[in-house]
Every structure is written in C-alpha cells, then in structure tokens.
N, C-alpha and C. Protein backbone atom coordinates (compact mmCIF):
# COMPACT_ATOMS: atom_id res chain seq x y z
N UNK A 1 -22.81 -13.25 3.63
CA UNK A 1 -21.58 -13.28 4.42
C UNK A 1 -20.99 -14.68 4.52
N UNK A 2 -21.33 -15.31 3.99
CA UNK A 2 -21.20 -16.89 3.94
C UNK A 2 -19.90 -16.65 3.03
N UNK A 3 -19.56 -16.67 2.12
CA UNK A 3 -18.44 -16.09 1.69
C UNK A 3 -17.11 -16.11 2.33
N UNK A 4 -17.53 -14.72 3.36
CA UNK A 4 -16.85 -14.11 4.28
C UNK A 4 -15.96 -15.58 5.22
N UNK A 5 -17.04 -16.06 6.12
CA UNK A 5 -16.98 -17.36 6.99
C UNK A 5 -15.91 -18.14 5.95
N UNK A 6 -15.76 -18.36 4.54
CA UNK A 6 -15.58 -19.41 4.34
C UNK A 6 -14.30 -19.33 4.02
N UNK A 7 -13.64 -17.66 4.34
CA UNK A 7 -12.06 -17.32 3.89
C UNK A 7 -11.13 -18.05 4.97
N UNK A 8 -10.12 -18.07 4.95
CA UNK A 8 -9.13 -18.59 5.71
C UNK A 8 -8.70 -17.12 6.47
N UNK A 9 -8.11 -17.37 7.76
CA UNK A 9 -7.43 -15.90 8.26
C UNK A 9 -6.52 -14.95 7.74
N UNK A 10 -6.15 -15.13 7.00
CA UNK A 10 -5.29 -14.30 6.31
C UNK A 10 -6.20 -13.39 5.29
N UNK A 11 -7.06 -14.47 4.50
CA UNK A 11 -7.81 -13.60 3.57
C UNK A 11 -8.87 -12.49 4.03
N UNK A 12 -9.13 -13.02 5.04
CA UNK A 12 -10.37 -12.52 5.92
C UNK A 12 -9.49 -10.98 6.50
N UNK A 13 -8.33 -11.39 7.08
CA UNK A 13 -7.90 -10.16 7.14
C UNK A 13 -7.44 -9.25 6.06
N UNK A 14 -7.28 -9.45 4.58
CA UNK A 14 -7.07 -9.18 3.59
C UNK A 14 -9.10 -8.03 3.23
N UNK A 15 -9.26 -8.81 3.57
CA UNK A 15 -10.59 -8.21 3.03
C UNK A 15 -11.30 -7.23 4.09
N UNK A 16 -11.02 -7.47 5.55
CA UNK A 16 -11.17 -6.31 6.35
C UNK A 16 -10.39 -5.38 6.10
N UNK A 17 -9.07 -4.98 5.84
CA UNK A 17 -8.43 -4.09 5.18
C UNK A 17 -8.53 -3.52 3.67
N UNK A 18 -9.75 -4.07 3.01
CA UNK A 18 -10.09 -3.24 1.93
C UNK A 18 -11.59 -2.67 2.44
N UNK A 19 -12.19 -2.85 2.98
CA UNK A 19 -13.27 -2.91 4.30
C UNK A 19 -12.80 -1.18 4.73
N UNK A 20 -11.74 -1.05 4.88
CA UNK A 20 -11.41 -0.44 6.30
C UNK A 20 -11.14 1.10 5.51
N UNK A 21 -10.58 0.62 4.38
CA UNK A 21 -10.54 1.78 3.07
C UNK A 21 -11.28 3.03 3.49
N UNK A 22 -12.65 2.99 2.87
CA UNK A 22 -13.84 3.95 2.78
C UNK A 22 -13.91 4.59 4.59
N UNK A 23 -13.57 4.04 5.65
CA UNK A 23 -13.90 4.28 7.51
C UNK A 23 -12.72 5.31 7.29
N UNK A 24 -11.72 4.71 6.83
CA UNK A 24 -10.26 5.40 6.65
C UNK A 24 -10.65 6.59 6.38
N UNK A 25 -11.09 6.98 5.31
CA UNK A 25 -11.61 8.49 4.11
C UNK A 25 -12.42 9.16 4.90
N UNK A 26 -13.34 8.44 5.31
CA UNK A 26 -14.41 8.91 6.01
C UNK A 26 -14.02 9.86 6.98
N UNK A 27 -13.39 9.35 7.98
CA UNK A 27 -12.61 9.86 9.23
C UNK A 27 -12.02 10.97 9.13
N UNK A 28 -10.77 10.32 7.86
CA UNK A 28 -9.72 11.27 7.52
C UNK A 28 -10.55 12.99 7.38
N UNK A 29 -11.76 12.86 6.81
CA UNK A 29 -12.61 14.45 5.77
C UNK A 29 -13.20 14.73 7.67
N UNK A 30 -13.45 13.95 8.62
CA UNK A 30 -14.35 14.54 9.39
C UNK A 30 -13.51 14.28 10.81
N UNK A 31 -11.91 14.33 10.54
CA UNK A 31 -10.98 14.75 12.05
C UNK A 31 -11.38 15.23 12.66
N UNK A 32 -12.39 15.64 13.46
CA UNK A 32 -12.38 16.78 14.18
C UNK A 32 -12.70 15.91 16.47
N UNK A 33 -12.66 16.59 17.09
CA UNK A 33 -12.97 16.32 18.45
C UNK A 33 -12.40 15.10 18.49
N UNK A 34 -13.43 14.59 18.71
CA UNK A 34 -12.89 13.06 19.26
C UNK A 34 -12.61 12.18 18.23
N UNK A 35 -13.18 12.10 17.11
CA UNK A 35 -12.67 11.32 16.20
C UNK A 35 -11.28 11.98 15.36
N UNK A 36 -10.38 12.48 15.87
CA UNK A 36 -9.47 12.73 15.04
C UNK A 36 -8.56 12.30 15.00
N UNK A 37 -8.12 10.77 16.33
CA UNK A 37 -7.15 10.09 16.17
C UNK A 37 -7.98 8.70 15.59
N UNK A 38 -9.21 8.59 14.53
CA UNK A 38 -9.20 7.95 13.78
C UNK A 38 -8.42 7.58 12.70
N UNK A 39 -8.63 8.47 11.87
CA UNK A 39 -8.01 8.19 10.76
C UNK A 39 -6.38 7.31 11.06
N UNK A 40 -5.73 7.83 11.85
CA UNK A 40 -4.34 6.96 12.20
C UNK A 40 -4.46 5.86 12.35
N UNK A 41 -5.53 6.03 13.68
CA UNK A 41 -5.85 4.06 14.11
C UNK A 41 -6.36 3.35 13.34
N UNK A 42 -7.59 3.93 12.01
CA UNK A 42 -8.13 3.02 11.09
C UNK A 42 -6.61 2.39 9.98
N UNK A 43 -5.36 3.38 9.68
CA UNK A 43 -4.46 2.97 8.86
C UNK A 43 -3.76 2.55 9.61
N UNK A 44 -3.09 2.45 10.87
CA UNK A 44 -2.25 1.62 11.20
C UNK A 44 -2.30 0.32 11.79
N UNK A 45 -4.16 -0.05 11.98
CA UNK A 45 -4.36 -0.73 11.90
C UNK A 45 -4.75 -1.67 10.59
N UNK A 46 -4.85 -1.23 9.51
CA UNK A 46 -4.72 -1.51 8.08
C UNK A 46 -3.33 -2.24 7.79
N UNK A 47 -3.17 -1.46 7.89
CA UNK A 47 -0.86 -1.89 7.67
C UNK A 47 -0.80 -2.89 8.50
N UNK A 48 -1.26 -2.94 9.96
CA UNK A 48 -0.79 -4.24 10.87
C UNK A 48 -1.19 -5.53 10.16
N UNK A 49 -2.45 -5.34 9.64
CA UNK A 49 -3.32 -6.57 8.67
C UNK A 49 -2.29 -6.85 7.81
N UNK A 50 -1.72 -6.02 7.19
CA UNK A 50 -1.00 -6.58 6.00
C UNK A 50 -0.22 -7.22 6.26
N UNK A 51 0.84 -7.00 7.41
CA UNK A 51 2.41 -7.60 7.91
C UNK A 51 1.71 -9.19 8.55
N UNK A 52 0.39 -9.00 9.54
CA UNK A 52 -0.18 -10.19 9.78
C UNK A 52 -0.20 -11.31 8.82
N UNK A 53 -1.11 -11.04 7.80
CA UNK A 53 -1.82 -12.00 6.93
C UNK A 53 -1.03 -12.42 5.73
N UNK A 54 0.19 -12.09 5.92
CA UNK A 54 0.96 -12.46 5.08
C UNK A 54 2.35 -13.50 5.97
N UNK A 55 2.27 -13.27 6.97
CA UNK A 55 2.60 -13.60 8.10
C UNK A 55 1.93 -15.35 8.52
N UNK A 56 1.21 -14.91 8.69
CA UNK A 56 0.13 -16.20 8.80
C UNK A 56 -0.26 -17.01 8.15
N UNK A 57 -0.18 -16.92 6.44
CA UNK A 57 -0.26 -17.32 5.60
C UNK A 57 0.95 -18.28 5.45
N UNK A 58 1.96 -17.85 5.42
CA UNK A 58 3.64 -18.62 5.06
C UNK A 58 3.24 -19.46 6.37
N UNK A 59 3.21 -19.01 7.69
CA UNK A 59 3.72 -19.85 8.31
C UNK A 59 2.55 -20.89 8.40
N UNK A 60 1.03 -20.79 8.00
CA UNK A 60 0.01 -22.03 8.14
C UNK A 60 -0.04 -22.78 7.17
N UNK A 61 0.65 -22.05 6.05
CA UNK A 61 0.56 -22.91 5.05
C UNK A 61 -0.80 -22.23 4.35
N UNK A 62 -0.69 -21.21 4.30
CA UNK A 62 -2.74 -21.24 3.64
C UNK A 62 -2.94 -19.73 2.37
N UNK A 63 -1.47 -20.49 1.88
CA UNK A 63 -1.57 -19.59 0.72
C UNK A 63 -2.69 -19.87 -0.33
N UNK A 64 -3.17 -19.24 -1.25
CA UNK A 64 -4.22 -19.12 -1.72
C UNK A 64 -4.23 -18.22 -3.05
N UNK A 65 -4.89 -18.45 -4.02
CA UNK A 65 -5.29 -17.87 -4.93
C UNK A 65 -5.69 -16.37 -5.02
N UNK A 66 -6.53 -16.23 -3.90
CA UNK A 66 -7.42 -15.53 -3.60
C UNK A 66 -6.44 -14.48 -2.56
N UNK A 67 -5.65 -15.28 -2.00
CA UNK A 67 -4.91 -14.21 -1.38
C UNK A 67 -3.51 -13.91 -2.13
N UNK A 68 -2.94 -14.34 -3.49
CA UNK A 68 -2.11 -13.71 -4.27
C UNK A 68 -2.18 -12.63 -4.72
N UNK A 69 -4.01 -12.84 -5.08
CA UNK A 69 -4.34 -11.74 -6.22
C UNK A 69 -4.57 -10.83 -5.28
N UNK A 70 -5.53 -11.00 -4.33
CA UNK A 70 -6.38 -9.22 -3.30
C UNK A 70 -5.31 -8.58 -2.33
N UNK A 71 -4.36 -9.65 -1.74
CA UNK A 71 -3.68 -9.18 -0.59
C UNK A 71 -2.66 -7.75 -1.38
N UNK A 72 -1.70 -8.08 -2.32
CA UNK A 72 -1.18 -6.72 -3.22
C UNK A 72 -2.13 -5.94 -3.52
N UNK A 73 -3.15 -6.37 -4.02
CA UNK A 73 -4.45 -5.33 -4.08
C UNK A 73 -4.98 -4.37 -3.12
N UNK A 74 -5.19 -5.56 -2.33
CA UNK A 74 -5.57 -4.45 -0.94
C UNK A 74 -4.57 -3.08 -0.30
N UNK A 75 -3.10 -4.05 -0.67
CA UNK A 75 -2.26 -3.19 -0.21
C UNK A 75 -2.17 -1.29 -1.11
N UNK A 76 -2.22 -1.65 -2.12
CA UNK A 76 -2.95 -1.13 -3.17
C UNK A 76 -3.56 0.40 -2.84
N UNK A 77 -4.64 -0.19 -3.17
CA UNK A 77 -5.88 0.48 -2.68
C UNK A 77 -5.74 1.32 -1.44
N UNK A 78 -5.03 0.49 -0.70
CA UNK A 78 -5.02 1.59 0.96
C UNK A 78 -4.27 2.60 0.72
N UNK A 79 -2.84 2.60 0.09
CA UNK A 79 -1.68 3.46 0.18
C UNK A 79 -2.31 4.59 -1.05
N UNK A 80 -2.64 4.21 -2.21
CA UNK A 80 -3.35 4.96 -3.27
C UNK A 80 -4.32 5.96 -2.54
N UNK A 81 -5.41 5.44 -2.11
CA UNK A 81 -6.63 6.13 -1.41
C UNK A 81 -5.86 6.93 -0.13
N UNK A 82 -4.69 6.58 0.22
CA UNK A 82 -4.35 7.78 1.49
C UNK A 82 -3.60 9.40 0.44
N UNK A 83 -2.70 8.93 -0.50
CA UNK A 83 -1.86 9.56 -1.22
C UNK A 83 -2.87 9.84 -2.02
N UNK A 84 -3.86 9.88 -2.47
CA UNK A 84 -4.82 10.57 -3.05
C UNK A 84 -6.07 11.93 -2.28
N UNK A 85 -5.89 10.86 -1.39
CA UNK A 85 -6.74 12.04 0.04
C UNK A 85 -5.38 12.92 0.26
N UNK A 86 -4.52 12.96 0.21
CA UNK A 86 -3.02 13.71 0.68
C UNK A 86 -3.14 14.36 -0.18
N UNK A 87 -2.91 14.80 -1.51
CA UNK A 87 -3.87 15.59 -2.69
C UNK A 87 -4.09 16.68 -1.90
N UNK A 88 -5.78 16.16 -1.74
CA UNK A 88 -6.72 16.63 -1.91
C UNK A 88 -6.83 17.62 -0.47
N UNK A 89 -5.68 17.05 0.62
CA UNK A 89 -5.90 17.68 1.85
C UNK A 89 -4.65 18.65 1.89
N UNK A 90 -4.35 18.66 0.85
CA UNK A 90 -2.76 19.83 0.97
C UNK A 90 -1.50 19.33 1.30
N UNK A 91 -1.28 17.64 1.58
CA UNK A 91 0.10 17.66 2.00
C UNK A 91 0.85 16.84 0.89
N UNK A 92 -0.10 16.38 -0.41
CA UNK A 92 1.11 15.97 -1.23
C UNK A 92 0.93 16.78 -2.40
N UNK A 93 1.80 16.57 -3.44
CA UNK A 93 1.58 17.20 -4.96
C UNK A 93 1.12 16.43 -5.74
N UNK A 94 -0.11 16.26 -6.81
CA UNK A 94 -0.01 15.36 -7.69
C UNK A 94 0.97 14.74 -8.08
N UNK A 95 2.05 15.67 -8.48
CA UNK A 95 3.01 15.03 -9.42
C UNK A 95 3.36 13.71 -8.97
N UNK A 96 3.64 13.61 -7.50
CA UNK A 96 4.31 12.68 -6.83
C UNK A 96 2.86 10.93 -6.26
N UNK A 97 2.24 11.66 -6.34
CA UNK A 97 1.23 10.36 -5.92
C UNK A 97 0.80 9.92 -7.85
N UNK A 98 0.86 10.94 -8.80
CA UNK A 98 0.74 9.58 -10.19
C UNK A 98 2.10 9.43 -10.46
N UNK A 99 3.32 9.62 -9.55
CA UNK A 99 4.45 9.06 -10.31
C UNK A 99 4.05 7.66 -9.50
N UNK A 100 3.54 7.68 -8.15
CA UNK A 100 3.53 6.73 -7.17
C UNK A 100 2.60 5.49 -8.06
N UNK A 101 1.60 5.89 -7.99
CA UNK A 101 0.19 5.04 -8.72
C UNK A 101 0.26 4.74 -9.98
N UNK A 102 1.37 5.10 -10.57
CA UNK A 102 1.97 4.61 -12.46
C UNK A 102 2.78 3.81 -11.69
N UNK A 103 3.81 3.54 -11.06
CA UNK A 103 4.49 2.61 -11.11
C UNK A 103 3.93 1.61 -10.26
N UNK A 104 3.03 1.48 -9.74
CA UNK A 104 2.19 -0.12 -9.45
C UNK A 104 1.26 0.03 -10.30
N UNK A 105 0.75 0.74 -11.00
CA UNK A 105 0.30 -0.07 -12.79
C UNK A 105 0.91 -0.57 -13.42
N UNK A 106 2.38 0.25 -13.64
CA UNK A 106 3.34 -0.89 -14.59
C UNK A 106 3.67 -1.75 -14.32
N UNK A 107 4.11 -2.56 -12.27
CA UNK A 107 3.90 -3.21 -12.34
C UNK A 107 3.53 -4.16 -12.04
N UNK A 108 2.34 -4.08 -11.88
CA UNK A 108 1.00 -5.04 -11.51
C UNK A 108 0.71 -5.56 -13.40
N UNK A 109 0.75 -4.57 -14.19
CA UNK A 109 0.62 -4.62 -15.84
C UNK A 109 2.01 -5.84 -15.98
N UNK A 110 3.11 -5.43 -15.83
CA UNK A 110 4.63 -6.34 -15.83
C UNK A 110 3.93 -7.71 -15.25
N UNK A 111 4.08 -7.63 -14.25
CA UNK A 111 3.78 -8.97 -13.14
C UNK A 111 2.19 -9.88 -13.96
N UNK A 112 1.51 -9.27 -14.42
CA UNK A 112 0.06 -9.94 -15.30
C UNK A 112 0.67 -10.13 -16.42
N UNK A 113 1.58 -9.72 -17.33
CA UNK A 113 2.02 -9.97 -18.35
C UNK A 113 2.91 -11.23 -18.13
N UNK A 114 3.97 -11.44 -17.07
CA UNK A 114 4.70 -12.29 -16.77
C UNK A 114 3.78 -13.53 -16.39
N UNK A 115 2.76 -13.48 -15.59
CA UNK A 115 2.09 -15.01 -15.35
C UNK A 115 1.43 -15.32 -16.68
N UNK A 116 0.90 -14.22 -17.69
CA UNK A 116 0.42 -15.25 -18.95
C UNK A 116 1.22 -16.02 -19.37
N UNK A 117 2.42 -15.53 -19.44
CA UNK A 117 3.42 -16.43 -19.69
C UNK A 117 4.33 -17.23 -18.97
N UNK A 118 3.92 -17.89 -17.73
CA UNK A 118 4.02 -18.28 -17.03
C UNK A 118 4.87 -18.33 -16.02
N UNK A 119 5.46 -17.37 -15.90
CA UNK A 119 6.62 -16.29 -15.47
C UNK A 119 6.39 -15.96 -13.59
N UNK A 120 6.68 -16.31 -12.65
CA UNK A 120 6.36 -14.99 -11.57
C UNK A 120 7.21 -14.29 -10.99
N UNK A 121 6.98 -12.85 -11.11
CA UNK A 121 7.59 -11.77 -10.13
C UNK A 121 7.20 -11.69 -8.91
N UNK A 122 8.90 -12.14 -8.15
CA UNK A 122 8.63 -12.00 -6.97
C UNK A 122 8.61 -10.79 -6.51
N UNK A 123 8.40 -10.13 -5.26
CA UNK A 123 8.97 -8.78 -4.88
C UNK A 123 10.20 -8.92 -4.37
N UNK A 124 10.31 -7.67 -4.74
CA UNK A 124 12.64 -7.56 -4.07
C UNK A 124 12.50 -6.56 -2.94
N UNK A 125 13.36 -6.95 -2.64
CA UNK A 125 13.93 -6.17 -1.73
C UNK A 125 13.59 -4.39 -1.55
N UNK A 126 13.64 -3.96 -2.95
CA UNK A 126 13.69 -2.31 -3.01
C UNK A 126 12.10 -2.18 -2.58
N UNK A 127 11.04 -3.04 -3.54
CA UNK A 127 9.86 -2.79 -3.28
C UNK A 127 9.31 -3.11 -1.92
N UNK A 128 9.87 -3.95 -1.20
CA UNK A 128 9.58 -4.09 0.23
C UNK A 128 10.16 -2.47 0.73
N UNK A 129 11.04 -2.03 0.57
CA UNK A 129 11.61 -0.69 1.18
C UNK A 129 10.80 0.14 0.59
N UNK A 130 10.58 0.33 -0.28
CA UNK A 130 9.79 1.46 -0.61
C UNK A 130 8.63 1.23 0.18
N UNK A 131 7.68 0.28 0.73
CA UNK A 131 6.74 0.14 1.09
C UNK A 131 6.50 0.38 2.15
N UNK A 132 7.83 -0.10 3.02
CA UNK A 132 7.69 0.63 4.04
C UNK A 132 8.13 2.40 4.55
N UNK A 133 8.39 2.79 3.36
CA UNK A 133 9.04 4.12 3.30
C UNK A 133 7.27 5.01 3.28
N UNK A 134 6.96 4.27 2.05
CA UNK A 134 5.21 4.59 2.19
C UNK A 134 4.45 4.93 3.20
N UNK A 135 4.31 3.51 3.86
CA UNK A 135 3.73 3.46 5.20
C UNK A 135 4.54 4.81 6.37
N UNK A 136 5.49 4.80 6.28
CA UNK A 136 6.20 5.86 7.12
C UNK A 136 5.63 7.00 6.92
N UNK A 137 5.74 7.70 5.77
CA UNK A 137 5.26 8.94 5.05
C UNK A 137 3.62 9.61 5.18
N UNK A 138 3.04 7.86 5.09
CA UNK A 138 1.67 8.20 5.44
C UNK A 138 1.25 8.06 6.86
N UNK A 139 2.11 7.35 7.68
CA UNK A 139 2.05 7.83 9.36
C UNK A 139 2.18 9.05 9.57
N UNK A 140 3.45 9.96 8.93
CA UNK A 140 3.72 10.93 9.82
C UNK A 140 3.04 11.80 9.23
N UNK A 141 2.25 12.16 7.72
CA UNK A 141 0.97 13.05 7.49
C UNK A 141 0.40 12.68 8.29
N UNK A 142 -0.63 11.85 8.49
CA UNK A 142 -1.48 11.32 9.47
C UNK A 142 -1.06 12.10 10.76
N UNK A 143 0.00 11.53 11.15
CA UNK A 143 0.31 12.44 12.83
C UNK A 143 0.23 13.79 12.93
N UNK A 144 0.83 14.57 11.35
CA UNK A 144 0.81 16.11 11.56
C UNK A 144 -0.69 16.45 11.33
N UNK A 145 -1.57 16.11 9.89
CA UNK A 145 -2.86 16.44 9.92
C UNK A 145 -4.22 16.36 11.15
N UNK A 146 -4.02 14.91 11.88
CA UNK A 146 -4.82 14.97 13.28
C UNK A 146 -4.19 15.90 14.00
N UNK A 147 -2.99 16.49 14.20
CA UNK A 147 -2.54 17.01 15.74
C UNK A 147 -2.37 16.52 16.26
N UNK A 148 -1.37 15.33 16.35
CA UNK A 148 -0.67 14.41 16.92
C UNK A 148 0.24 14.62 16.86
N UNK A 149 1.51 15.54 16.39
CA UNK A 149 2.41 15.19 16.91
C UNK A 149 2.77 16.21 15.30
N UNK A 150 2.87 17.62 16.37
CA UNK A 150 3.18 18.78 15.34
C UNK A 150 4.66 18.64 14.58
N UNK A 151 5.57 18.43 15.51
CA UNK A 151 6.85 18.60 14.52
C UNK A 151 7.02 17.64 13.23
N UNK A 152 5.91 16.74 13.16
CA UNK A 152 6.28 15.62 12.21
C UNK A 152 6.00 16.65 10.72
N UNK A 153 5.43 17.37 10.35
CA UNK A 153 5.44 18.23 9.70
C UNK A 153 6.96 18.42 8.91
N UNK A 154 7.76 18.79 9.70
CA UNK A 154 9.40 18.67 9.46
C UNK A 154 10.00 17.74 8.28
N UNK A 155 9.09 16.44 8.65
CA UNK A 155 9.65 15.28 8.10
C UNK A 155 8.62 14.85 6.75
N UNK A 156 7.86 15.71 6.41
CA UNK A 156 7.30 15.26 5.58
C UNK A 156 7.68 15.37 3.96
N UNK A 157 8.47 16.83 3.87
CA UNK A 157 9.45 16.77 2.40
C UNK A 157 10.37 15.35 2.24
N UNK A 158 11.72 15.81 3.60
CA UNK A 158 12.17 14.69 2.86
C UNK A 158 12.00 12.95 2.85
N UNK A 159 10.92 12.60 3.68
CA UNK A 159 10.55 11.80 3.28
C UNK A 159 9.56 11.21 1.87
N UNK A 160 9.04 12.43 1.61
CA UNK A 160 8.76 12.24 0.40
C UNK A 160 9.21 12.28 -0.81
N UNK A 161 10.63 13.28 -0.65
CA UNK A 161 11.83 12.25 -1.71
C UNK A 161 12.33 11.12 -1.96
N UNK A 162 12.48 10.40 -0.52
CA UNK A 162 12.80 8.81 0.22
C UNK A 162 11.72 8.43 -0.56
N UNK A 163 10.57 8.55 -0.73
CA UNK A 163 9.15 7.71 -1.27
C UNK A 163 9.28 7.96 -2.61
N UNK A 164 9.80 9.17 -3.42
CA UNK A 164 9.99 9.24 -4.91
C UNK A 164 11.23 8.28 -5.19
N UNK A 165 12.19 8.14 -4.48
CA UNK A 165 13.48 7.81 -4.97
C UNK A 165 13.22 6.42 -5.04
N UNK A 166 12.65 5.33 -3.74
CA UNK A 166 12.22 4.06 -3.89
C UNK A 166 11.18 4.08 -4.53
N UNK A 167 10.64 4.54 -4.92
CA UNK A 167 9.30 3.86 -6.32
C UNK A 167 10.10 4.13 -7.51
N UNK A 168 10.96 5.06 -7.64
CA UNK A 168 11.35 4.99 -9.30
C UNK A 168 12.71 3.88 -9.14
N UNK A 169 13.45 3.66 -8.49
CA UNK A 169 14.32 2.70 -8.14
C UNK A 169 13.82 1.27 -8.14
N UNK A 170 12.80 1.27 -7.08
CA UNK A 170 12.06 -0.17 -7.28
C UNK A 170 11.89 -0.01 -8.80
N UNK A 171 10.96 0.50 -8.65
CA UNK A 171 10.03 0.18 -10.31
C UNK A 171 11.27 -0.06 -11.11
N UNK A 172 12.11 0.60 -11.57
CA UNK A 172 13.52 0.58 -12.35
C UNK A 172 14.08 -1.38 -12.23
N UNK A 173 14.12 -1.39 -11.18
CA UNK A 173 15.11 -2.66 -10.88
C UNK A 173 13.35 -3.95 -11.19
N UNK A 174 12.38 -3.82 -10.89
CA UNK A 174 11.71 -4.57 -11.57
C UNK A 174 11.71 -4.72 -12.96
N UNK A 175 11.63 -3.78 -13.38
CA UNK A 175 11.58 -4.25 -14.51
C UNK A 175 13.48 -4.46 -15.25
N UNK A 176 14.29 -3.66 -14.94
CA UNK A 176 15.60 -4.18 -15.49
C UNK A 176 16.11 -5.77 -15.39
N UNK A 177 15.10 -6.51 -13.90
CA UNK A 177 16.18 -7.70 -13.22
C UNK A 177 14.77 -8.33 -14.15
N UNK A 178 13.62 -7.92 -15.17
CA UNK A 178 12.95 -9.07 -15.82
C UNK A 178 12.73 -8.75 -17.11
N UNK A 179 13.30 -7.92 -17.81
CA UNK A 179 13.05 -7.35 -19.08
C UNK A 179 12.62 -8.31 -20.51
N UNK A 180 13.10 -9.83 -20.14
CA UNK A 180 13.36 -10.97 -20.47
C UNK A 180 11.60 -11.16 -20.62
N UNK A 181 11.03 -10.62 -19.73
CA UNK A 181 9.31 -11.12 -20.03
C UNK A 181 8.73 -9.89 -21.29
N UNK A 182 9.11 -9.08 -21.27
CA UNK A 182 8.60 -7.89 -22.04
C UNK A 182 9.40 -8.50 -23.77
N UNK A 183 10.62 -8.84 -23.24
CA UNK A 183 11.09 -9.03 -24.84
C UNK A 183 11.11 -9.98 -25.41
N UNK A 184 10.38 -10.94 -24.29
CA UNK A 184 10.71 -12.65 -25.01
C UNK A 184 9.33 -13.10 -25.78
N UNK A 185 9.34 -13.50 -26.74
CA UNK A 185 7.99 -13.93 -27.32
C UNK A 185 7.39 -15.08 -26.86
C-alpha cells in the first residue's frame, strides 16, 4: 500500500473509483433489503470522485502522468461495467452499450495514435455532454432497478437515445475536428 500513500489526492481518488467498480457489481446482483440503495450510493459516489479529482488536480497544480492515463480510464471502466450490468439486468440492449464501448475504443485508439505522434486530444465539449448524459441514464436505471423512485422508468428510452445521439456525435466531431492525425504521416 505504500504505493497507494505515495499518490497525490486526485490520483488516490482516481484509484478508489476503480476500487469501487467490483462493490458497485457486487451490490448491483445482490439489491435486495437493506442493501439496495447501494448500488446508487457506490456510483454516485464514483462520479463525485471523478468531477473532484479532476477538480483538484487543475486547481493544485498536481497534474500527473499517472492521472492522464487512469483518471479517463477509470472513468471508463465505471460507465462500461454499469452499461454492461444494464445488459445483463434487462434495462439496456446490446446494440446500444457496444455502439457505446466502440466509440471510447476508437477514441482512446485516435487519442494513443495522436500522442505517438505527438499530437493531444483534448476533450470537447460534446464528449463532456455525452458524459454527463451517461451518468444521467445510469442514475435513473439505478433509481428504477433499486425502487427508488418508480416513475424514472419513463425516462429511461428517451434518454437512451440522448446517450446514442451524443456518443455517435461526439465520437463523429472527434474524429472530423482531427482527421489530420489519422491522415498525416
């Protein structure tokens, strides 16, 4: 754990939120009695980490290597592993979580292709919206699957068009506003 001690706060919270992943799943398969407003509190406390430690980072100054590469990662991993359990628990369709999980391969693949060449993609604007369109989508499953808050049910189609329309839009405008890395030798 020495490791651990030796991250800065941001990373540290970066890495409790990949930490928090597997408690997340866990919860999510075994809602029942008292643990069934887990699963919410383990992800929305996940998401708070993210807005934090990125947060904290700009303003201490304690950007990092380590938190370029894991912090998108982490983010990653959480939204994937919920939209994959969403699958598997009846409230999404495949189709829509590998249109979701192809377009942060392409481009996380784009964005690794661009720093070999010494290139960086920032995030825009759309991908910040989509992200939080994400996070929305996977609150209000969350609220309808525990029994928290039945009518959210309602909102779960069309927000999950809102979540198809910003990932193929983002993804679209990433790669259109850098195409210049894919074609330039």
């Amino acid at each position: 754990m020495k490791w651990f001690k030796n991250l800065n706060l941001p990373n540290k919270l970066t890495v409790i939120r990949v930490l928090a992943i597997p408690l997340f799943l866990i919860f999510l398969y075994i809602s029942k009695g008292i643990f069934r407003f887990l699963p919410l509190l383990i992800f929305v406390a996940a998401a708070i980490t993210d807005a934090a430690d990125g947060y904290i980072a700009r303003r201490d100054n304690l950007i990092t290597d380590f938190g370029k590469f894991m912090d998108p990662l982490a983010d990653k991993l959480l939204t994937a592993s919920a939209f994959i359990a969403f699958v598997e628990i009846g409230y999404l369709s495949s189709w829509v979580v590998v249109l979701i999980i192809s377009r942060e391969f392409i481009i996380s693949g784009f964005r690794t292709l661009a720093a070999s060449k010494g290139v960086t993609i920032a995030a825009n604007p759309w991908g910040k919206i989509k992200t939080v369109f994400q996070m929305i989508l996977i609150v209000v499953i969350l609220l309808n699957y525990t029994g928290h808050a039945e009518f959210t049910g309602f909102w779960i189609t069309p927000l999950t068009v809102v979540v198809v329309l910003m990932t193929v839009i983002s993804g679209a405008t990433y790669i259109y506003e850098n195409i210049g890395v894919i074609i330039k030798k």
